[in-house]
N, C-alpha and C. Protein backbone atom coordinates (compact mmCIF):
# COMPACT_ATOMS: atom_id res chain seq x y z
N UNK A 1 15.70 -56.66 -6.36
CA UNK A 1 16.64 -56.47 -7.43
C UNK A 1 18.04 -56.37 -6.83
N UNK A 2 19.03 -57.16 -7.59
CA UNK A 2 20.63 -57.04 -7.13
C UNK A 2 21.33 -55.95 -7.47
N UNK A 3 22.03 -55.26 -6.35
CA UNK A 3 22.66 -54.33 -6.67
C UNK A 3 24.15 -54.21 -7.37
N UNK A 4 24.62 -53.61 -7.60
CA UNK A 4 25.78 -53.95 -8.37
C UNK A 4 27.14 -52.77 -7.38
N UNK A 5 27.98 -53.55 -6.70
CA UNK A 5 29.35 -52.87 -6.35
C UNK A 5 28.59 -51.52 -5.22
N UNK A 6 27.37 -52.33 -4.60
CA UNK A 6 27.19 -51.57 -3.42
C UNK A 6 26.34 -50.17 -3.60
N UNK A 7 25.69 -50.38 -4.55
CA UNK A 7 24.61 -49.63 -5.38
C UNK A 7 23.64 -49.58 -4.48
N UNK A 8 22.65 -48.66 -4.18
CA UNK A 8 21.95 -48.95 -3.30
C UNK A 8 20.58 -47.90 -3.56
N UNK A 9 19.46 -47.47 -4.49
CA UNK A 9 18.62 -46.98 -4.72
C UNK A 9 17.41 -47.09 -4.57
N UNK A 10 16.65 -45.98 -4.39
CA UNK A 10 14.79 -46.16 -3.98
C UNK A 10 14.69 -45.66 -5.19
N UNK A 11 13.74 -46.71 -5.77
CA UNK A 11 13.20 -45.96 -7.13
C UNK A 11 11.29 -45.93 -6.93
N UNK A 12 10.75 -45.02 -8.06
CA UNK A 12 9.49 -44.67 -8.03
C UNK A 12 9.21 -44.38 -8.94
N UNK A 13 8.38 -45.25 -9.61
CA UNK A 13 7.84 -45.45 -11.26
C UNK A 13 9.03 -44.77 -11.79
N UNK A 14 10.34 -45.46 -11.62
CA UNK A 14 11.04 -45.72 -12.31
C UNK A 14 12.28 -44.07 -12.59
N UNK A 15 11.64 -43.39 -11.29
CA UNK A 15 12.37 -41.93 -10.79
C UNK A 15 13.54 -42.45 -9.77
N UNK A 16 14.64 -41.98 -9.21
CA UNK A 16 15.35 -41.90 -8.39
C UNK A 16 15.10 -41.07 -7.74
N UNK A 17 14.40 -41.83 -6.47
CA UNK A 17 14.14 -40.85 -4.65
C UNK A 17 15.36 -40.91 -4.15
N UNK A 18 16.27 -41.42 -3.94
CA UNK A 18 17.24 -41.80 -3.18
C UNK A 18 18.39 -42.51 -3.45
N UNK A 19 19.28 -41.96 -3.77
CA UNK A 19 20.71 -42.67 -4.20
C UNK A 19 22.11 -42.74 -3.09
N UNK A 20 22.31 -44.00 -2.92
CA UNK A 20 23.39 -44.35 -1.90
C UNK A 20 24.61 -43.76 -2.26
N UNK A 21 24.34 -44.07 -3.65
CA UNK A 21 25.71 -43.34 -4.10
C UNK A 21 26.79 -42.20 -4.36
N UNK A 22 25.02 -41.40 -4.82
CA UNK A 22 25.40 -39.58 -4.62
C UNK A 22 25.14 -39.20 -3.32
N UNK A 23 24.63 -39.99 -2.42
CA UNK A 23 24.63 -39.19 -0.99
C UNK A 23 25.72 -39.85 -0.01
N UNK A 24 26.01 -40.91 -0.37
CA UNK A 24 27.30 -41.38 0.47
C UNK A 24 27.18 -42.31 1.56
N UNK A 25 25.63 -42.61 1.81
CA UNK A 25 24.68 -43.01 2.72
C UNK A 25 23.57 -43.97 2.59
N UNK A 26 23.11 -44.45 3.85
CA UNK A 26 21.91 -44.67 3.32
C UNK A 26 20.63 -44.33 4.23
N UNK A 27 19.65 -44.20 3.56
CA UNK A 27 18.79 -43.19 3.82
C UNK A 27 17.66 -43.16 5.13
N UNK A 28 17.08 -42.48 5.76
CA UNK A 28 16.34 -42.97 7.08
C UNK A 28 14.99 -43.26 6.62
N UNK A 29 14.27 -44.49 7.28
CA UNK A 29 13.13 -44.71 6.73
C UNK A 29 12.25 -43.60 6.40
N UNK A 30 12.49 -42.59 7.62
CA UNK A 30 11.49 -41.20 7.73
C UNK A 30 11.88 -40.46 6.37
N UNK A 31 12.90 -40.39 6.32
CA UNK A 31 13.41 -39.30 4.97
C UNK A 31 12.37 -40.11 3.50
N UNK A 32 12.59 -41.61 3.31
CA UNK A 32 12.02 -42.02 1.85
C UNK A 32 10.39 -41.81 1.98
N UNK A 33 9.81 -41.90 3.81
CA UNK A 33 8.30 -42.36 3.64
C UNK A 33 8.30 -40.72 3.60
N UNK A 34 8.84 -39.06 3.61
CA UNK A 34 8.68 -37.62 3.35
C UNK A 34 8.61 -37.59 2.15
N UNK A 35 9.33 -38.72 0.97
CA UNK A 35 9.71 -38.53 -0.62
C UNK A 35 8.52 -39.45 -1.14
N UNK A 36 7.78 -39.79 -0.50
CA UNK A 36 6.73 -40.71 -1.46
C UNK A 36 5.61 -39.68 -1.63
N UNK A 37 4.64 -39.52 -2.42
CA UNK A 37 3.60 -38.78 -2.89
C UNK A 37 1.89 -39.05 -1.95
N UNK A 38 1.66 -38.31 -1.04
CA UNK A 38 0.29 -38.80 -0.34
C UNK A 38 -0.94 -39.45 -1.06
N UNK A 39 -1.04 -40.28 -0.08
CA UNK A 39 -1.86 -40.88 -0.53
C UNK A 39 -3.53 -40.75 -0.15
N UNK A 40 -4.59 -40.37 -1.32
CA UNK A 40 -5.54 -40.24 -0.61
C UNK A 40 -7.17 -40.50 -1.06
């Protein structure tokens, strides 16, 4: 999906894990694979 003016988000069923925008950043792989839900 295209971002718009440097937008940059992880989404999850349609939640915001991770926003470039409110954090100023972008995010470390380790930090999004801590925000995903185990799998089991």
């Amino acid at each position: 999906m295209r971002g718009k003016g440097g937008e940059f988000e992880v989404l999850l069923d349609g939640r915001v894990l991770f926003s470039k925008k409110a954090a100023g950043r972008f995010p470390d792989p380790e930090e999004i694979l801590a925000m995903l839900p185990a799998s089991g």
